[in-house]
PDB file of N, CA and C in Angstrom:
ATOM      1  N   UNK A   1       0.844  -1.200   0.000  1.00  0.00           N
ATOM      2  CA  UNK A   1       0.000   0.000   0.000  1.00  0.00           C
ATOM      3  C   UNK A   1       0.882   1.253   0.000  1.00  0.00           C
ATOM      4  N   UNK A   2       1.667   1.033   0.741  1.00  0.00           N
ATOM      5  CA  UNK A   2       2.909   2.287   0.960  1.00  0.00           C
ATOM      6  C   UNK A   2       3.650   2.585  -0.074  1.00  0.00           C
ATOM      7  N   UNK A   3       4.045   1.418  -0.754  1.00  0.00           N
ATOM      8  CA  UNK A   3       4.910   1.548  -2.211  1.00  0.00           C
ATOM      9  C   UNK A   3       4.003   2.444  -3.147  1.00  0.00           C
ATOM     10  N   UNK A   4       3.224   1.785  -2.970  1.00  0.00           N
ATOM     11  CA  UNK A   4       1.969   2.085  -4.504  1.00  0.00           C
ATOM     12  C   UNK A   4       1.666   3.789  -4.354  1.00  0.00           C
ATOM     13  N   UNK A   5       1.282   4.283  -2.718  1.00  0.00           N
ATOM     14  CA  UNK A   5       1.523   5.735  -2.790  1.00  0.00           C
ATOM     15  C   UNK A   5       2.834   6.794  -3.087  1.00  0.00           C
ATOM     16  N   UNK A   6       3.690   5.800  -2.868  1.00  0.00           N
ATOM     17  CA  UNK A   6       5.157   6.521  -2.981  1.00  0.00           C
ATOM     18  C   UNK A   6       5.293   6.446  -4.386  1.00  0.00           C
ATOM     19  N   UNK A   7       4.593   5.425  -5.226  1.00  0.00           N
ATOM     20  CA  UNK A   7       4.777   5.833  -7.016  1.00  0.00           C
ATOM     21  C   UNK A   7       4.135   6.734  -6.883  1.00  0.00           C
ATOM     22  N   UNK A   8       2.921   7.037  -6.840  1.00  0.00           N
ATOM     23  CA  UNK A   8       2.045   7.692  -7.570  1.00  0.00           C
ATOM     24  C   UNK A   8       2.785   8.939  -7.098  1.00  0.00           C
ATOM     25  N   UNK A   9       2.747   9.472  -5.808  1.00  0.00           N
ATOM     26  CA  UNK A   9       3.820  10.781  -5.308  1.00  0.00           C
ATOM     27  C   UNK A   9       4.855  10.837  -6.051  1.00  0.00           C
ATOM     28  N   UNK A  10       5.877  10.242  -6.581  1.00  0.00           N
ATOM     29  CA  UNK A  10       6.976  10.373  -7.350  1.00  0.00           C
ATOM     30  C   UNK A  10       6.505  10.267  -8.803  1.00  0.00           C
ATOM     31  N   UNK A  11       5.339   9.452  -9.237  1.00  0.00           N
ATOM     32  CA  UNK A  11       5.456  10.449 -10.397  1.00  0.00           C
ATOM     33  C   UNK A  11       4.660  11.406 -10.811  1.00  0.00           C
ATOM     34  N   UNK A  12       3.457  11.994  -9.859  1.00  0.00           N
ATOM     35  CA  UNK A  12       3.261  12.959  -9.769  1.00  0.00           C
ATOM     36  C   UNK A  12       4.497  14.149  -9.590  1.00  0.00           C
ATOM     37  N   UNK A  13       5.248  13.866  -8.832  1.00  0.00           N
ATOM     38  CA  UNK A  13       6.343  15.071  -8.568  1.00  0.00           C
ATOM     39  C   UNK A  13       7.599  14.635 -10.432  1.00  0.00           C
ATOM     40  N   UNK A  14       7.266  13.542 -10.676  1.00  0.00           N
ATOM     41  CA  UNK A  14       8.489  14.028 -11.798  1.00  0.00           C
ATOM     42  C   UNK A  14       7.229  14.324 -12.842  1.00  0.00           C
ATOM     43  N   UNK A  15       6.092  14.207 -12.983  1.00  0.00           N
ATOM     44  CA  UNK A  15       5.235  15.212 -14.176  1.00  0.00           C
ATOM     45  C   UNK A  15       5.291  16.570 -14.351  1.00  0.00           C
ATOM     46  N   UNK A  16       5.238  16.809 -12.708  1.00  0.00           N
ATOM     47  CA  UNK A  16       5.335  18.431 -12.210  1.00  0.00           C
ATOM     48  C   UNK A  16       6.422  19.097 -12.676  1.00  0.00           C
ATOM     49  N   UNK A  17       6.152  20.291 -13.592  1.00  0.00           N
ATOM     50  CA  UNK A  17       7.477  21.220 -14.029  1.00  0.00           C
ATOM     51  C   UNK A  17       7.723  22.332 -12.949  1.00  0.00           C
ATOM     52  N   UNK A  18       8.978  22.127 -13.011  1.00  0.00           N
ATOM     53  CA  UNK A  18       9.504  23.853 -11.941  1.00  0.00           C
ATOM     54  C   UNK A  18       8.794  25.082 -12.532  1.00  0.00           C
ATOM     55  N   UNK A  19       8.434  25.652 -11.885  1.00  0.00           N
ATOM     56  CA  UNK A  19       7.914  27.357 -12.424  1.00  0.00           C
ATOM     57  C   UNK A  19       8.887  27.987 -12.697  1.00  0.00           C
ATOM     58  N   UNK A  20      10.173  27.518 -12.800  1.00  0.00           N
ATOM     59  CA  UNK A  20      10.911  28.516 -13.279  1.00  0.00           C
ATOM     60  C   UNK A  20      11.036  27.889 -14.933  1.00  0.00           C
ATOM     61  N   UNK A  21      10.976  26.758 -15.302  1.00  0.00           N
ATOM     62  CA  UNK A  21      11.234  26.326 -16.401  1.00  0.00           C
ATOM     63  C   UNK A  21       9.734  26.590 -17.478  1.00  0.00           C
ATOM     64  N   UNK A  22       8.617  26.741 -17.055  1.00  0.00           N
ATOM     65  CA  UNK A  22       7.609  27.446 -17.826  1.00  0.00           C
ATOM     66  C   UNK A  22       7.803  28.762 -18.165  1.00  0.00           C
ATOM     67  N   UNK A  23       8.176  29.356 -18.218  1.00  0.00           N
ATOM     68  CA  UNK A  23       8.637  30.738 -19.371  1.00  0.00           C
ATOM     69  C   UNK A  23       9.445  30.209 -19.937  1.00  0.00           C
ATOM     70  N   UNK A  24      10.756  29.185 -19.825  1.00  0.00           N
ATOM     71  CA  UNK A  24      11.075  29.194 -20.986  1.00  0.00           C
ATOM     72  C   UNK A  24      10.690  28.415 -22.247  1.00  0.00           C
ATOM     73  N   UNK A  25       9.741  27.224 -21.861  1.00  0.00           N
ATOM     74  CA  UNK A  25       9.012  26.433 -22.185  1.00  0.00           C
ATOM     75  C   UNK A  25       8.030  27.145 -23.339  1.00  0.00           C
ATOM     76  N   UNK A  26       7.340  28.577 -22.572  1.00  0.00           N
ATOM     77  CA  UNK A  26       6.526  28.927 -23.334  1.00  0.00           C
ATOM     78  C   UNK A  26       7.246  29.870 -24.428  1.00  0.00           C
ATOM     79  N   UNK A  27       7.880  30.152 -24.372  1.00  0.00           N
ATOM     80  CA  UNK A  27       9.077  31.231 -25.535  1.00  0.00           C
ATOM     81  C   UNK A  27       9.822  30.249 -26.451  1.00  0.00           C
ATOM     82  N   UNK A  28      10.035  29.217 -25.659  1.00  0.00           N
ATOM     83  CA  UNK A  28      10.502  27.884 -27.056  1.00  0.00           C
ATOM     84  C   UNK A  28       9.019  27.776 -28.030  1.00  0.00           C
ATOM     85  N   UNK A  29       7.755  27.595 -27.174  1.00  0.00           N
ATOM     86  CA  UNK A  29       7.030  27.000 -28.005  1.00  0.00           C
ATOM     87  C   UNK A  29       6.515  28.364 -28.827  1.00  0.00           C
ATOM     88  N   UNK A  30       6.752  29.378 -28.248  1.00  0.00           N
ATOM     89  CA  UNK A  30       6.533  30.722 -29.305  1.00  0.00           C
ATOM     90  C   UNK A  30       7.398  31.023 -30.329  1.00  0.00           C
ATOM     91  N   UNK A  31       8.735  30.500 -30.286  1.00  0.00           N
ATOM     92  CA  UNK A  31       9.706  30.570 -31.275  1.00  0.00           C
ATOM     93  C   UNK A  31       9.512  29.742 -32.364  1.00  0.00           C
ATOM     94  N   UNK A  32       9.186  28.494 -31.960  1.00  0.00           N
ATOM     95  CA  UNK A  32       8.721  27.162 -33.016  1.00  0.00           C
ATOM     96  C   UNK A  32       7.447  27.392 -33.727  1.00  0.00           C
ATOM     97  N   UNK A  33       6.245  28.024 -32.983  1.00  0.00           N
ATOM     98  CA  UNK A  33       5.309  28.426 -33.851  1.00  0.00           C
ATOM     99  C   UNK A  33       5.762  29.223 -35.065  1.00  0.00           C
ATOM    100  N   UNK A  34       6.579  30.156 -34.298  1.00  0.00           N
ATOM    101  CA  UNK A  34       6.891  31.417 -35.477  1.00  0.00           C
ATOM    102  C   UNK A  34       7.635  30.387 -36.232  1.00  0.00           C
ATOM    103  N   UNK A  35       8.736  29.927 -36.481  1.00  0.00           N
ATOM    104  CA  UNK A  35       9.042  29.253 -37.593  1.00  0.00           C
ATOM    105  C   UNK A  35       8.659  28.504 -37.832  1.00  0.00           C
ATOM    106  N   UNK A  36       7.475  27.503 -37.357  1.00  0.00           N
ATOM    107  CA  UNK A  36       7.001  26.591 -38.325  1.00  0.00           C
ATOM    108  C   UNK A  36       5.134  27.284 -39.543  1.00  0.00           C
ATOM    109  N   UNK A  37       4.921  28.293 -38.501  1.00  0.00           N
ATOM    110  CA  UNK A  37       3.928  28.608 -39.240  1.00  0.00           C
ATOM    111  C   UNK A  37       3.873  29.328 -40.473  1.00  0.00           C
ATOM    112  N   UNK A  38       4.889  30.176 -41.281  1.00  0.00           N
ATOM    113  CA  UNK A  38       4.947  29.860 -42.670  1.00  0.00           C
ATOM    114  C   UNK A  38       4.575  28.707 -42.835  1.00  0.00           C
ATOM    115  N   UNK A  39       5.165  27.681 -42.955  1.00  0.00           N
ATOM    116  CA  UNK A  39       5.262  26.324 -43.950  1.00  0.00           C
ATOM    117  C   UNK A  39       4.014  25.835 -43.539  1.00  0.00           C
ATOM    118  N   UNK A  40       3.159  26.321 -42.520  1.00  0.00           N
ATOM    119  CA  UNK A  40       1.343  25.430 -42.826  1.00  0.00           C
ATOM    120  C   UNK A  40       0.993  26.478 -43.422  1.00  0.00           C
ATOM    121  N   UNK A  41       0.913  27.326 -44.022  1.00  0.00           N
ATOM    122  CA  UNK A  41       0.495  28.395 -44.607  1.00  0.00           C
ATOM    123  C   UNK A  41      -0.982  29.016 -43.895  1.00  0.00           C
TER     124      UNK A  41
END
């Protein structure tokens, strides 16, 4: 029973992103839009 909560806690905590790594996360995915959206026209 104890194991089975200690997964789910660990991989809940490795799904979880640092708040510091979401801005850059979101400026990668704003950079990639901008260059991929020419080419879908």
């Amino acid at each position: 029973m104890d194991s089975n909560i200690k997964r789910a806690t660990h991989s809940v905590r490795d799904y979880m992103v640092p708040p510091v790594i979401l801005p850059v996360i979101f400026v990668v995915a704003v950079a990639v839009w901008v260059i991929i959206k020419p080419y879908l026209g």
